[in-house]
Protein backbone atom coordinates (compact mmCIF):
# COMPACT_ATOMS: atom_id res chain seq x y z
CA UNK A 1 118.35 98.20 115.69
CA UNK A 2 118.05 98.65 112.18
CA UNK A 3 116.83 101.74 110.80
CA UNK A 4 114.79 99.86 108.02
CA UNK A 5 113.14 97.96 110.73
CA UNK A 6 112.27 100.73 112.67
CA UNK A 7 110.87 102.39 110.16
CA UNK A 8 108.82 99.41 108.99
CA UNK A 9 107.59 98.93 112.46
CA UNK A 10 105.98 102.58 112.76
CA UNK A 11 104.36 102.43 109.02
CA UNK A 12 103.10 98.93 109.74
CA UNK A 13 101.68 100.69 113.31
CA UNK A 14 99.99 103.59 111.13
CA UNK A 15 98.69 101.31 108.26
CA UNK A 16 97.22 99.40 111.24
CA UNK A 17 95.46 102.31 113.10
CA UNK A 18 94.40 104.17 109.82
CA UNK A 19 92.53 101.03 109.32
CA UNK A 20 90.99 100.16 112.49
CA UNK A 21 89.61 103.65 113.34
CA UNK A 22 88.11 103.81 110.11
CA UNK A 23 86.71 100.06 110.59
CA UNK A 24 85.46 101.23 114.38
CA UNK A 25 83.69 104.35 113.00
CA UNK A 26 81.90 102.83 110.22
CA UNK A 27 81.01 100.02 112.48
CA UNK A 28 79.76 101.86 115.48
CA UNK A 29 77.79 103.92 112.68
CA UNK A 30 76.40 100.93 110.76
CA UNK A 31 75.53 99.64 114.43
CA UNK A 32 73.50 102.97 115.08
CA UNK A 33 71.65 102.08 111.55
CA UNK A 34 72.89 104.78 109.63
CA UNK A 35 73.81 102.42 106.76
CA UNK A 36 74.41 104.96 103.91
CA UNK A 37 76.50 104.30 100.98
CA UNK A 38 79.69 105.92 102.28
CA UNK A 39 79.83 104.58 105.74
CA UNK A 40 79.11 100.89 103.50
CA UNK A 41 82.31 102.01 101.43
CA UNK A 42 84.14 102.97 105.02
CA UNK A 43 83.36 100.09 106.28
CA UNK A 44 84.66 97.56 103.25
CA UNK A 45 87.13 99.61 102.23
CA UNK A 46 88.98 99.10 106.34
CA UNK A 47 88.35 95.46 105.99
CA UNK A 48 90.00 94.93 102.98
CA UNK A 49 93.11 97.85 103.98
CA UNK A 50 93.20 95.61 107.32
CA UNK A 51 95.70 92.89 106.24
CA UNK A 52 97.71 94.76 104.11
CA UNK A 53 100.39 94.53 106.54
CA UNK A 54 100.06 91.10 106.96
CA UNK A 55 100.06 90.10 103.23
CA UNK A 56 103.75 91.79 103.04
CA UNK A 57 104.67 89.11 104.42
CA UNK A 58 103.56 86.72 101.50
CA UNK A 59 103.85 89.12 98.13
CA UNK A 60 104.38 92.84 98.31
CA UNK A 61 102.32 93.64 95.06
CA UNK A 62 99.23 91.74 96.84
CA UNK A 63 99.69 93.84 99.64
CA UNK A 64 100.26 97.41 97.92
CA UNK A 65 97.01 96.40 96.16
CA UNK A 66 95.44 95.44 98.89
CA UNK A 67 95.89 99.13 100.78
CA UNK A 68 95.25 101.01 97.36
CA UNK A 69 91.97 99.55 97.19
CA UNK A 70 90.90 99.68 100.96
CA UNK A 71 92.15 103.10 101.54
CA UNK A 72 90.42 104.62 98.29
CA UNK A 73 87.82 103.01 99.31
CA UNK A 74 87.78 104.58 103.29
CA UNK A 75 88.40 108.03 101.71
CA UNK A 76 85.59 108.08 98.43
CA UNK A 77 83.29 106.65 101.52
CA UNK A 78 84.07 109.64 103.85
CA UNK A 79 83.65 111.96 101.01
CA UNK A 80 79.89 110.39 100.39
CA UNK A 81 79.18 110.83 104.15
CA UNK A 82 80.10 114.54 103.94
CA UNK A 83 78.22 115.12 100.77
CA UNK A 84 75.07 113.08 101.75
CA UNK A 85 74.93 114.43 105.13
CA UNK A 86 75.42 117.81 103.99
CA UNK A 87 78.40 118.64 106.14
CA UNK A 88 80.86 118.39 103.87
CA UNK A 89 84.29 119.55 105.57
CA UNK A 90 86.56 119.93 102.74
CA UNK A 91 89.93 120.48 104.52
CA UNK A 92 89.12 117.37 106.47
CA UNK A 93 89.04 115.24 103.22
CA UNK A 94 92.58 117.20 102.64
CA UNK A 95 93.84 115.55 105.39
CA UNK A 96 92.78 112.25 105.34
CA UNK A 97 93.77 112.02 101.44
CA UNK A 98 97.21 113.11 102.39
CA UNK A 99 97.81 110.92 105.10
CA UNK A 100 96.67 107.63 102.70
CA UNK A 101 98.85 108.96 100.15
CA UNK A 102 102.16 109.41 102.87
CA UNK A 103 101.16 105.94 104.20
CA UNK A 104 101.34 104.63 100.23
CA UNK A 105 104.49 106.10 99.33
CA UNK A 106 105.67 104.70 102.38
CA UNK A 107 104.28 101.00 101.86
CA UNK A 108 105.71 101.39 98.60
CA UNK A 109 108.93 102.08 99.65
CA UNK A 110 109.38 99.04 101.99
């Protein structure tokens, strides 16, 4: 197989999950009726990083958008939780920032 592809495949698999857990978390807490601000922002910001993958397929620049916006979105939304809730866990924030910003260079490589 191509290395391209393969490489494509497990980005596309990570874009995916990134999205999905985030989506899941902020749903199951919207669903408890914790509906702050950040787990609003979590929530939107999931749904719209959901299809980047998808929207390669039709124009690249829609789709790089498409992730900038839902994954700022998924991160600025955690960051409200943590500051709201009082629990802020900065090294956490760390983490997830990084791997949105590895998962963008990578997107914007393909």
């Amino acid at each position: 197989m191509d290395f391209v592809f393969i490489l494509f495949f497990i980005l596309s698999f990570f874009i995916v999950t990134f999205a999905l857990l985030h989506l899941l978390a902020a749903g199951a807490a919207l669903l408890k009726g914790d509906k702050t601000t950040g787990n609003i922002l979590i929530f939107v910001g999931a749904l719209i990083a959901l299809p980047a993958i998808p929207l390669l397929a039709i124009d690249p620049r829609i789709s790089f958008v498409t992730w900038i916006v839902g994954a700022t979105l998924c991160c600025v939304g955690a960051y409200m939780n943590g500051k709201e809730k009082g629990n802020n866990n900065t090294m956490h924030h760390v983490i997830r920032i990084t791997i949105a910003i590895l998962l963008t260079i990578g997107l914007a490589l393909v």
